[in-house]
PDB file of N, CA and C in Angstrom:
ATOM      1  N   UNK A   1      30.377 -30.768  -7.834  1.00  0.00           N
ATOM      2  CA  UNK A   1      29.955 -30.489  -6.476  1.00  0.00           C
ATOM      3  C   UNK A   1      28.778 -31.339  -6.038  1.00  0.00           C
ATOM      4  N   UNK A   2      27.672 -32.009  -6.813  1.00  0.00           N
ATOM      5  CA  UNK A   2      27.020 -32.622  -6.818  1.00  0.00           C
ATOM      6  C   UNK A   2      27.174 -33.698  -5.522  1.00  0.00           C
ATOM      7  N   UNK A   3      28.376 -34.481  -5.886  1.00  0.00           N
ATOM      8  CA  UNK A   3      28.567 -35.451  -4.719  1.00  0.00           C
ATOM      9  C   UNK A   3      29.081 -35.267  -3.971  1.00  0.00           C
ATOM     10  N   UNK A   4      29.998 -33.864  -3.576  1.00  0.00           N
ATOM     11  CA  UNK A   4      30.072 -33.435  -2.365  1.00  0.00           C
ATOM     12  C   UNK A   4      28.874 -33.315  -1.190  1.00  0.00           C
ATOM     13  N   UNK A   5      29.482 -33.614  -0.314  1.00  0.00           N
ATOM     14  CA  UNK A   5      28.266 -34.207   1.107  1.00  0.00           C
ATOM     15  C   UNK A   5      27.481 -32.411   1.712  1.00  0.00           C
ATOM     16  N   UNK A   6      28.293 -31.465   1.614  1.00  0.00           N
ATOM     17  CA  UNK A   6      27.325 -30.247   1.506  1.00  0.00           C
ATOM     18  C   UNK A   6      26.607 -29.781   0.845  1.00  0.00           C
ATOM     19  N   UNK A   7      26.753 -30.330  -0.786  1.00  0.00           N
ATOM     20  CA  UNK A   7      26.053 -29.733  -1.673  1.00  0.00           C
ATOM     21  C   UNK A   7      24.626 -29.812  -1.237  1.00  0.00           C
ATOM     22  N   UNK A   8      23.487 -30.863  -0.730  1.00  0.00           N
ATOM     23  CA  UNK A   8      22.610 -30.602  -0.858  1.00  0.00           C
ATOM     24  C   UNK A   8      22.090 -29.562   0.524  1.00  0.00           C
ATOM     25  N   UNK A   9      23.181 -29.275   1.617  1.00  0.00           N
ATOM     26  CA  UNK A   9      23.261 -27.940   2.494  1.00  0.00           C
ATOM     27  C   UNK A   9      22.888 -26.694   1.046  1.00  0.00           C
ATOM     28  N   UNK A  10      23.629 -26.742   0.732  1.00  0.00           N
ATOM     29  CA  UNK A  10      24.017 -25.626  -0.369  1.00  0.00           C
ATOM     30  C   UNK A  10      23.057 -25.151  -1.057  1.00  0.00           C
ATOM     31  N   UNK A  11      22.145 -26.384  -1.653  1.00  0.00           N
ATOM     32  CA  UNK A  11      20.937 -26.111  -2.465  1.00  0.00           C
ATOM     33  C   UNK A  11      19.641 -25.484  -1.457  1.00  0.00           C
ATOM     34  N   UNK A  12      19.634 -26.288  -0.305  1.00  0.00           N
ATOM     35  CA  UNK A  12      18.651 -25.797   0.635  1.00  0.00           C
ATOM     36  C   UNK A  12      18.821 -24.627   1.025  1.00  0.00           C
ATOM     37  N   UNK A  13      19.789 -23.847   1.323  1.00  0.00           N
ATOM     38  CA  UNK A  13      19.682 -22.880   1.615  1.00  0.00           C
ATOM     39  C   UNK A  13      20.037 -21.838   0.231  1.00  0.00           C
ATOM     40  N   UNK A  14      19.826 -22.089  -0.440  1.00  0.00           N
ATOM     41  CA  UNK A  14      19.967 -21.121  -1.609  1.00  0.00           C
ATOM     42  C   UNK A  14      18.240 -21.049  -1.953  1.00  0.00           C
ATOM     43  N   UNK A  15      17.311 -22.671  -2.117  1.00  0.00           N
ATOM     44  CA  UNK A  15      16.134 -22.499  -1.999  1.00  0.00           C
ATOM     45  C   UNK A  15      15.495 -21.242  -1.006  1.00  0.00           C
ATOM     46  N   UNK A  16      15.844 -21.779   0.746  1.00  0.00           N
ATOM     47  CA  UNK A  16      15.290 -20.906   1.002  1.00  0.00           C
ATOM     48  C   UNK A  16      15.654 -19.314   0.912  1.00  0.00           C
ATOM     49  N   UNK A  17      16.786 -19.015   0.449  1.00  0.00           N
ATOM     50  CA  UNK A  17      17.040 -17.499   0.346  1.00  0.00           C
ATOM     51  C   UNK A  17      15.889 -16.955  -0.672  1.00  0.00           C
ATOM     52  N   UNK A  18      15.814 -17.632  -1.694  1.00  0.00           N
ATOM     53  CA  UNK A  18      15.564 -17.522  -2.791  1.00  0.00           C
ATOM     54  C   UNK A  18      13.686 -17.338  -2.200  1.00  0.00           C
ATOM     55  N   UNK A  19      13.291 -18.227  -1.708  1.00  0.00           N
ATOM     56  CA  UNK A  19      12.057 -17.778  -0.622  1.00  0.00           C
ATOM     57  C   UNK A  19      11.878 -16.761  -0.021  1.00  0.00           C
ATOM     58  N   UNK A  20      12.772 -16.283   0.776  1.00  0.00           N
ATOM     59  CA  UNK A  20      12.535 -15.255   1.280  1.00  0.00           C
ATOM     60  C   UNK A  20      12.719 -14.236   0.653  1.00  0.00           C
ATOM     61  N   UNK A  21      12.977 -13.679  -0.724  1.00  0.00           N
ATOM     62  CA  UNK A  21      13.261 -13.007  -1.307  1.00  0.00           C
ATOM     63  C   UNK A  21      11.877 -12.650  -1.770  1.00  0.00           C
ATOM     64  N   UNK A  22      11.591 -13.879  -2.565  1.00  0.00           N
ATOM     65  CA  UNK A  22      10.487 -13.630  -2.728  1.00  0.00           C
ATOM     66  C   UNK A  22       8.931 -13.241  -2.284  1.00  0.00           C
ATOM     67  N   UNK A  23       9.060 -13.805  -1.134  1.00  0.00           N
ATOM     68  CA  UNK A  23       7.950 -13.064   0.100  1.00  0.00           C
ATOM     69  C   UNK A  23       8.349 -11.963   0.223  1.00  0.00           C
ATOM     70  N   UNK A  24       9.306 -11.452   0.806  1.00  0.00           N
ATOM     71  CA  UNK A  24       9.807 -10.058   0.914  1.00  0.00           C
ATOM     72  C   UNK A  24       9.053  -9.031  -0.558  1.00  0.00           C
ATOM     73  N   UNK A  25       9.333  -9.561  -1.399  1.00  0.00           N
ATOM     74  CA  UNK A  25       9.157  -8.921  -3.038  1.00  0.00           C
ATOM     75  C   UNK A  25       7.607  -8.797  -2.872  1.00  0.00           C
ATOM     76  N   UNK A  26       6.743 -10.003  -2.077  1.00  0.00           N
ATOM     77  CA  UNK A  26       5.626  -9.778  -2.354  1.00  0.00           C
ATOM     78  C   UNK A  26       4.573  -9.413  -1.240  1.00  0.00           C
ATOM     79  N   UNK A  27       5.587  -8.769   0.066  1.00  0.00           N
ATOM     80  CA  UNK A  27       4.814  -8.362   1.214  1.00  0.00           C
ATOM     81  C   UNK A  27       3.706  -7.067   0.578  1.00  0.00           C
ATOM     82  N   UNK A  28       5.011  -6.122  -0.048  1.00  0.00           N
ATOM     83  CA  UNK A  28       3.911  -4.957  -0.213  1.00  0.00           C
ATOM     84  C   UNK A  28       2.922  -5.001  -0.872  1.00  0.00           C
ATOM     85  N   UNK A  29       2.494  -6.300  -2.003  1.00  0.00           N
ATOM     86  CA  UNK A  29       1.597  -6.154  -2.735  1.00  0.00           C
ATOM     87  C   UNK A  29       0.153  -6.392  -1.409  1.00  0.00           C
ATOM     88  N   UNK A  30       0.673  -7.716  -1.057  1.00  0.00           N
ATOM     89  CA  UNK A  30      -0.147  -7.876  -0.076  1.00  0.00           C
ATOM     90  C   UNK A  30      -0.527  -7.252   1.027  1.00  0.00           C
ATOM     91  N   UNK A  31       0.282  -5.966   1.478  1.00  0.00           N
ATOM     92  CA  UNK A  31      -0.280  -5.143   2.089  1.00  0.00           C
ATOM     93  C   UNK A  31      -1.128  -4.102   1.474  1.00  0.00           C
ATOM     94  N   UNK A  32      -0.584  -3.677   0.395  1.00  0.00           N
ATOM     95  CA  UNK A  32      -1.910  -2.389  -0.648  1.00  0.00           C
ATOM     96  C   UNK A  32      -2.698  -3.221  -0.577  1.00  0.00           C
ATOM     97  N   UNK A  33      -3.068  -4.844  -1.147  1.00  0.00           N
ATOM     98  CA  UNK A  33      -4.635  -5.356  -0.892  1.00  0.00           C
ATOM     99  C   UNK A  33      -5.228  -5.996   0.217  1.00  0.00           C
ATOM    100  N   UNK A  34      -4.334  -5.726   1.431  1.00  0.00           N
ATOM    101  CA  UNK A  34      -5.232  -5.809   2.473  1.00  0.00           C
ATOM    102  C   UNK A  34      -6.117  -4.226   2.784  1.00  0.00           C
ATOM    103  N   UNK A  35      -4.974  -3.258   2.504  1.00  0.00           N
ATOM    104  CA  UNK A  35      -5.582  -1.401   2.154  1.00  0.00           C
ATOM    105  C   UNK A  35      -6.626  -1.816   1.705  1.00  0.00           C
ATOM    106  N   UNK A  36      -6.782  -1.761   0.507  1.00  0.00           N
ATOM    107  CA  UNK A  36      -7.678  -1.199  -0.567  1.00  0.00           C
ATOM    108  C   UNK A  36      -8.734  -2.374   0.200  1.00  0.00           C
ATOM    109  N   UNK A  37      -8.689  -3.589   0.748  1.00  0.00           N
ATOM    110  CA  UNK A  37      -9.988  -4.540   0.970  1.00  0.00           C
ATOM    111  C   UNK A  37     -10.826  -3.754   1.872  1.00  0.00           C
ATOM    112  N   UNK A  38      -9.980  -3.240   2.911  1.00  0.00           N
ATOM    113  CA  UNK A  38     -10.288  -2.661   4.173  1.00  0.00           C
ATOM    114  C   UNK A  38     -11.057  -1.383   3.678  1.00  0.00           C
ATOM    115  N   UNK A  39     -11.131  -0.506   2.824  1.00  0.00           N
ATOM    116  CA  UNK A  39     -11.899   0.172   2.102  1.00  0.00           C
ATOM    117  C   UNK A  39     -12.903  -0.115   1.407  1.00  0.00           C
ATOM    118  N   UNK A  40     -12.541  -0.967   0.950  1.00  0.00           N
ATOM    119  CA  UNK A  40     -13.888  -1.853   0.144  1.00  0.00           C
ATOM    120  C   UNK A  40     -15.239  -2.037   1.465  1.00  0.00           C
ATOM    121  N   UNK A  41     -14.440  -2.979   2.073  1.00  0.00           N
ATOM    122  CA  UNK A  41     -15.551  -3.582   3.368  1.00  0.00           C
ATOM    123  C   UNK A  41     -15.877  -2.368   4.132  1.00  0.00           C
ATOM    124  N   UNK A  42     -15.351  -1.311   3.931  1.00  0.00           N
ATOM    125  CA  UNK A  42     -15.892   0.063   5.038  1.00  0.00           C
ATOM    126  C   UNK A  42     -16.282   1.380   4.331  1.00  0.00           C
ATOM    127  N   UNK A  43     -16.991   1.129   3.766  1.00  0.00           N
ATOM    128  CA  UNK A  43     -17.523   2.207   2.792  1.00  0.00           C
ATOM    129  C   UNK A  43     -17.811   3.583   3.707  1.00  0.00           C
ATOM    130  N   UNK A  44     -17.906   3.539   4.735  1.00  0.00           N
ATOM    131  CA  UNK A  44     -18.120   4.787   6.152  1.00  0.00           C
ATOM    132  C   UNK A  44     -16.801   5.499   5.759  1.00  0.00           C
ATOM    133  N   UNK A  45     -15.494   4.596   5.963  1.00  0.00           N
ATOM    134  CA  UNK A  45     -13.942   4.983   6.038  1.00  0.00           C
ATOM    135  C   UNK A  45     -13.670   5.869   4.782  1.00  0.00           C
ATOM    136  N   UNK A  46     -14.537   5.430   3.348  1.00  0.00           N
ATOM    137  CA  UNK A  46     -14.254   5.689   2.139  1.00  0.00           C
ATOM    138  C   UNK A  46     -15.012   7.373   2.051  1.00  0.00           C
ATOM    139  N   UNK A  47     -16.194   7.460   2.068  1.00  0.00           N
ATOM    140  CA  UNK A  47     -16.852   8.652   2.790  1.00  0.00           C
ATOM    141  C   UNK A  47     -16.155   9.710   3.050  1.00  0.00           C
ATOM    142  N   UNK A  48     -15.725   9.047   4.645  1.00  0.00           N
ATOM    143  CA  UNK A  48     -14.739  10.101   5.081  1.00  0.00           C
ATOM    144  C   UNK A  48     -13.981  10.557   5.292  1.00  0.00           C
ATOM    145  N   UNK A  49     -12.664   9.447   3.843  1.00  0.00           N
ATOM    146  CA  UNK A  49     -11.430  10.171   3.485  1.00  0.00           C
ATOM    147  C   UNK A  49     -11.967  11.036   2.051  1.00  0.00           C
ATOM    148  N   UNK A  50     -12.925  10.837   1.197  1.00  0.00           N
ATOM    149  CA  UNK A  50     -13.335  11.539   0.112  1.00  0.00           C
ATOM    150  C   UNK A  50     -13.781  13.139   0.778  1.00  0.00           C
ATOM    151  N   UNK A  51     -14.382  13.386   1.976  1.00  0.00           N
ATOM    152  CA  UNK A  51     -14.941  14.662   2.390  1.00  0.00           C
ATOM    153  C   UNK A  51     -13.414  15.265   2.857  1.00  0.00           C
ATOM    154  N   UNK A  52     -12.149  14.455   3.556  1.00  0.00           N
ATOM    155  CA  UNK A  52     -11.194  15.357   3.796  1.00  0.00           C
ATOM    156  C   UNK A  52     -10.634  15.703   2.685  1.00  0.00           C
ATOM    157  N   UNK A  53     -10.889  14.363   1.539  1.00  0.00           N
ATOM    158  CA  UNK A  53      -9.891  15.057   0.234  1.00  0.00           C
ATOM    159  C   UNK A  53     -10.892  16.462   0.010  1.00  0.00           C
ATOM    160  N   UNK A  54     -11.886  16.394  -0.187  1.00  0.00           N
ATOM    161  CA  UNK A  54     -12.315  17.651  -0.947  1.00  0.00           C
ATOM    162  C   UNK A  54     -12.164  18.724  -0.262  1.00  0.00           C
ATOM    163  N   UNK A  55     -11.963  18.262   1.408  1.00  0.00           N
ATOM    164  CA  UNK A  55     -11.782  19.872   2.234  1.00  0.00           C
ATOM    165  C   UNK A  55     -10.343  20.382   1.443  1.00  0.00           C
ATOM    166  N   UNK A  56      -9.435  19.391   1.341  1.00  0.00           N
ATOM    167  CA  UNK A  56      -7.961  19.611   1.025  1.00  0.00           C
ATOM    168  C   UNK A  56      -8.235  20.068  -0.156  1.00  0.00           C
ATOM    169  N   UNK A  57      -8.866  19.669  -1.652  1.00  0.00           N
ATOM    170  CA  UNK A  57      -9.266  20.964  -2.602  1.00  0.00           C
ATOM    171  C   UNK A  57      -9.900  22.615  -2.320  1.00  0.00           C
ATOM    172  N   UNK A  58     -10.744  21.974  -1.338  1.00  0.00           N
ATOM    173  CA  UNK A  58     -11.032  23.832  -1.129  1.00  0.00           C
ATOM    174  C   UNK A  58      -9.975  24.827  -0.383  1.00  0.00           C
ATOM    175  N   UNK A  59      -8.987  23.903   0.100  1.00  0.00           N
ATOM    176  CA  UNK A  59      -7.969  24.778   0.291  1.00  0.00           C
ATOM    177  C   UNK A  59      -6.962  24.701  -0.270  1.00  0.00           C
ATOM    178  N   UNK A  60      -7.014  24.984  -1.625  1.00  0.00           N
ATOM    179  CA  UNK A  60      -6.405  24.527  -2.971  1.00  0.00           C
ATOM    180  C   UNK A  60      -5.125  23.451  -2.953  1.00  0.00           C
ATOM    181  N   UNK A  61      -5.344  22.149  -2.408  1.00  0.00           N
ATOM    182  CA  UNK A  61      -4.249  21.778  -2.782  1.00  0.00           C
ATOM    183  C   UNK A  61      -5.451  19.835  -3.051  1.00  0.00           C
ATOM    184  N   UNK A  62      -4.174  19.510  -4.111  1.00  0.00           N
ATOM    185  CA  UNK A  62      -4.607  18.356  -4.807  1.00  0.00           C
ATOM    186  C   UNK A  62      -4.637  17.022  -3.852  1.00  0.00           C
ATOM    187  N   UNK A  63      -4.991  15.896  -3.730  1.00  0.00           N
ATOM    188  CA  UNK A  63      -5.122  14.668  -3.192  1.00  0.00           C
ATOM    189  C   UNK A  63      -4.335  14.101  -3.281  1.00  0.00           C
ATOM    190  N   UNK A  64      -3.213  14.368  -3.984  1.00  0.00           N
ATOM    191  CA  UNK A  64      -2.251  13.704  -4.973  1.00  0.00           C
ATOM    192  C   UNK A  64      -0.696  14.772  -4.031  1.00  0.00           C
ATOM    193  N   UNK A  65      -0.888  16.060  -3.392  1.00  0.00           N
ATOM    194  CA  UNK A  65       0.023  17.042  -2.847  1.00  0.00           C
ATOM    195  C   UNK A  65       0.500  16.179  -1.493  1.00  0.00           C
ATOM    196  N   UNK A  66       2.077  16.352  -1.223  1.00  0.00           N
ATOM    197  CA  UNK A  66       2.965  16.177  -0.325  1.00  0.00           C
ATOM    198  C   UNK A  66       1.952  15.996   1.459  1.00  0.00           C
ATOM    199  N   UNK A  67       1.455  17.666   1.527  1.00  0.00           N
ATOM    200  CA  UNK A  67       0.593  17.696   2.563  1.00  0.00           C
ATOM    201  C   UNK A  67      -0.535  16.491   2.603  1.00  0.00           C
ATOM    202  N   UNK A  68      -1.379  16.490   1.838  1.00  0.00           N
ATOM    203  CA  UNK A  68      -2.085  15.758   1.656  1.00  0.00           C
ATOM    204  C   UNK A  68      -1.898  14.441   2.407  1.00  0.00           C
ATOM    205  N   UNK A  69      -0.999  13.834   1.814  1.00  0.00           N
ATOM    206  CA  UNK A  69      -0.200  12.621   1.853  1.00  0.00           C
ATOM    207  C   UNK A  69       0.165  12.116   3.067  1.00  0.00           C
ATOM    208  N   UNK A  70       0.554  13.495   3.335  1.00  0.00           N
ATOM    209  CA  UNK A  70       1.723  13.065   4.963  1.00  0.00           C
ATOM    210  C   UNK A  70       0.516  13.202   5.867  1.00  0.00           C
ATOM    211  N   UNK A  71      -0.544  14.019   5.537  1.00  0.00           N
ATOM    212  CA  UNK A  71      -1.802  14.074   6.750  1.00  0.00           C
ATOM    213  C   UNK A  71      -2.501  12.933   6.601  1.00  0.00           C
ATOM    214  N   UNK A  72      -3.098  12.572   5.365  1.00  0.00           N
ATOM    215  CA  UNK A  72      -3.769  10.714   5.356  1.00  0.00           C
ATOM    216  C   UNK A  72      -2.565   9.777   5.884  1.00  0.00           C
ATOM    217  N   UNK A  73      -1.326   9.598   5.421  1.00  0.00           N
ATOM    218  CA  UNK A  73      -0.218   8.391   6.151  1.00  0.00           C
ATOM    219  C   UNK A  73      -0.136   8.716   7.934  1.00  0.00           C
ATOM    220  N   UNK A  74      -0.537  10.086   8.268  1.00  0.00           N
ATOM    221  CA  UNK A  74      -0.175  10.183   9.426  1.00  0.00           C
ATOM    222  C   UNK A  74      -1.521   9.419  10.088  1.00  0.00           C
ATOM    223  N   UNK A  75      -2.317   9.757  10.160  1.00  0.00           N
ATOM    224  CA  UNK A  75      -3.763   9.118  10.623  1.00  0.00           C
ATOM    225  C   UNK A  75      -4.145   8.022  10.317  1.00  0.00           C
ATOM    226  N   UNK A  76      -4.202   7.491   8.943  1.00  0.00           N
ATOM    227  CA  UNK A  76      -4.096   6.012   8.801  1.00  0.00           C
ATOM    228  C   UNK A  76      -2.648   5.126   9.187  1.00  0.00           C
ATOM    229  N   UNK A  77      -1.553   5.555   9.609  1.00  0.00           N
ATOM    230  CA  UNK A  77      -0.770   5.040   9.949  1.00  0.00           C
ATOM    231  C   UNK A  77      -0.075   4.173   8.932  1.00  0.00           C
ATOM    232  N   UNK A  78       0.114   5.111   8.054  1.00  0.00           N
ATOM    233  CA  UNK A  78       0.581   4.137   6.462  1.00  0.00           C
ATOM    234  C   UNK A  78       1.827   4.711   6.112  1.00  0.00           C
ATOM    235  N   UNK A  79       2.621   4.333   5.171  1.00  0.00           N
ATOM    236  CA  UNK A  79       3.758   4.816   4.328  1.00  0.00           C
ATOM    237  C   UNK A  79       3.409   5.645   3.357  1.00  0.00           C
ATOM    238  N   UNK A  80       4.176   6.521   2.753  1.00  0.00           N
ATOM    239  CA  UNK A  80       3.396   7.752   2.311  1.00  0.00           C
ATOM    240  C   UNK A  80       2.985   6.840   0.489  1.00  0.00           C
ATOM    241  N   UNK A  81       3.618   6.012   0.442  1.00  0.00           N
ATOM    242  CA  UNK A  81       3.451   5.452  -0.999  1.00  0.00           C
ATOM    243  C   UNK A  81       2.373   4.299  -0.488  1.00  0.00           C
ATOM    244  N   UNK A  82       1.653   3.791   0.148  1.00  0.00           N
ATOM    245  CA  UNK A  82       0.406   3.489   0.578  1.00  0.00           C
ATOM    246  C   UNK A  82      -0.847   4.134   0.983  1.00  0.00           C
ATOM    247  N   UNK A  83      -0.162   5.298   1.665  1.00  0.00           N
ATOM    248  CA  UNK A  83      -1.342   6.463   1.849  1.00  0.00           C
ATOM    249  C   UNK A  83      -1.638   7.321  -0.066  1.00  0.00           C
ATOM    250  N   UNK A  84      -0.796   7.122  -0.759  1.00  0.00           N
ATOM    251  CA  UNK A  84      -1.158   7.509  -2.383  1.00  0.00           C
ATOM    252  C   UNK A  84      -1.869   6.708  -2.775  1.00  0.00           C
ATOM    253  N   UNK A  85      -1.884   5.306  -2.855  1.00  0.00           N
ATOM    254  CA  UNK A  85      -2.307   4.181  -3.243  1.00  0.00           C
ATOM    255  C   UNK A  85      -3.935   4.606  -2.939  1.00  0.00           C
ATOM    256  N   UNK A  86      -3.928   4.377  -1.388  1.00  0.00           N
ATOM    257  CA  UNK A  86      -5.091   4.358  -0.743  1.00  0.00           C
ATOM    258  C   UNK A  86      -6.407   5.344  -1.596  1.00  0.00           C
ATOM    259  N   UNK A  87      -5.401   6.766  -1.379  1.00  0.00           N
ATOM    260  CA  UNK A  87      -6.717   7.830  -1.857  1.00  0.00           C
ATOM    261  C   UNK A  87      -6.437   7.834  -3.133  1.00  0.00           C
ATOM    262  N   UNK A  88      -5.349   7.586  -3.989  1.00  0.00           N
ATOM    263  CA  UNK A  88      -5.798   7.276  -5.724  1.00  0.00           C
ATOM    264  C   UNK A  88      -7.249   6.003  -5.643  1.00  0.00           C
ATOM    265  N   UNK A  89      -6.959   4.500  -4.993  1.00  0.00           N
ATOM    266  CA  UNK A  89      -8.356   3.864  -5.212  1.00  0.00           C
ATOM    267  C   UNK A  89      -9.703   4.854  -4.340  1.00  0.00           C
ATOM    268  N   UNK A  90      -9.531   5.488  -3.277  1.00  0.00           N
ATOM    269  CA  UNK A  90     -10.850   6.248  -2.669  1.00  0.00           C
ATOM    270  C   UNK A  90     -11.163   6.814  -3.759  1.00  0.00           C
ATOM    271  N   UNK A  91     -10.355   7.999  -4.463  1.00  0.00           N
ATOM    272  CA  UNK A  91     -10.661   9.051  -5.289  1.00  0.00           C
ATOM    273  C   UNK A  91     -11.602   8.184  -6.869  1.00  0.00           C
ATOM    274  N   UNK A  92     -11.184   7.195  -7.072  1.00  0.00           N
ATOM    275  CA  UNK A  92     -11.256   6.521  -8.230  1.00  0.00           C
ATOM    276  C   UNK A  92     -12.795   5.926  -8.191  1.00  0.00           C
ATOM    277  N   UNK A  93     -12.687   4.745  -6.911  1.00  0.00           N
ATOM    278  CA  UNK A  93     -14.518   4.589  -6.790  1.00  0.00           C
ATOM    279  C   UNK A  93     -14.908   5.380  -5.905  1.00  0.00           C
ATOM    280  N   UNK A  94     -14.789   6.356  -5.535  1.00  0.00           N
ATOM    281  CA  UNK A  94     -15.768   6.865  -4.080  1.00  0.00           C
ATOM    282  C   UNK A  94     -16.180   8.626  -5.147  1.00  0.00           C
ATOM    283  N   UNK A  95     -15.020   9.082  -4.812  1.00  0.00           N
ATOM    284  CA  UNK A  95     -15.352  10.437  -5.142  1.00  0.00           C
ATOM    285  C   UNK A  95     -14.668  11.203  -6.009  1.00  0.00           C
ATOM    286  N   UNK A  96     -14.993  10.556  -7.547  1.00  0.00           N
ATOM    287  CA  UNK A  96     -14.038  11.031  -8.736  1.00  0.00           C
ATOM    288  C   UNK A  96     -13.773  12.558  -8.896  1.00  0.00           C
ATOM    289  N   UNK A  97     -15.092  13.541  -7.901  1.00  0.00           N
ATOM    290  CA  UNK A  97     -15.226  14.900  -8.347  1.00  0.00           C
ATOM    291  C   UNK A  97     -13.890  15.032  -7.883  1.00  0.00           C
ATOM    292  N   UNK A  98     -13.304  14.685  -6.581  1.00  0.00           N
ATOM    293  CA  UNK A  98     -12.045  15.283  -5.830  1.00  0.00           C
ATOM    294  C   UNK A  98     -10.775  15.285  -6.923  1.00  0.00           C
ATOM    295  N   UNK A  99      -9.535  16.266  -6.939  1.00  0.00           N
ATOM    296  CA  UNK A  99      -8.996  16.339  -7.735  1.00  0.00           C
ATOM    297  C   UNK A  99      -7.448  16.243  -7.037  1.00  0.00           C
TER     298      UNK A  99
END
């Protein structure tokens, strides 16, 4: 196939599939570390998702619970497996007491 006159059609677009696959594969990383930067640089934000986690312990439920989750993704406007991300790193440097 080599010297067939499409083949190098063929290769180019197998390259770029093969590109976009891979960006695709690596959007979400790059979105959790634009998260977690945006926390970093706003230590105010970090604060005062650690005081709702702990309100959410005193009304016995964990940081880590369904509710939890769906109330931080709803307000930060995240996916619920980014809004975990998020308050596992808050909980981790900000406010280890929260559970």
């Amino acid at each position: 196939m080599a010297g067939h006159p499409r083949a190098p059609f063929r290769n180019r677009a197998l390259a770029l599939g093969l590109i976009g696959v891979l960006l695709g594969a690596a959007a979400p990383a790059l979105a959790q570390s634009n998260l977690l930067e945006s926390v970093k640089r706003n230590p105010g934000q970090a604060r005062k998702l650690c005081n709702q986690l702990r309100t959410f312990n005193q009304q016995g439920l964990s940081y880590t619970s369904k509710k939890a989750l769906q109330q931080i993704a709803s307000q930060e406007n995240l996916s619920l497996m980014d809004a975990e991300v998020l308050t596992t790193y808050v909980v981790g440097l900000h406010c280890p007491d929260v559970r």
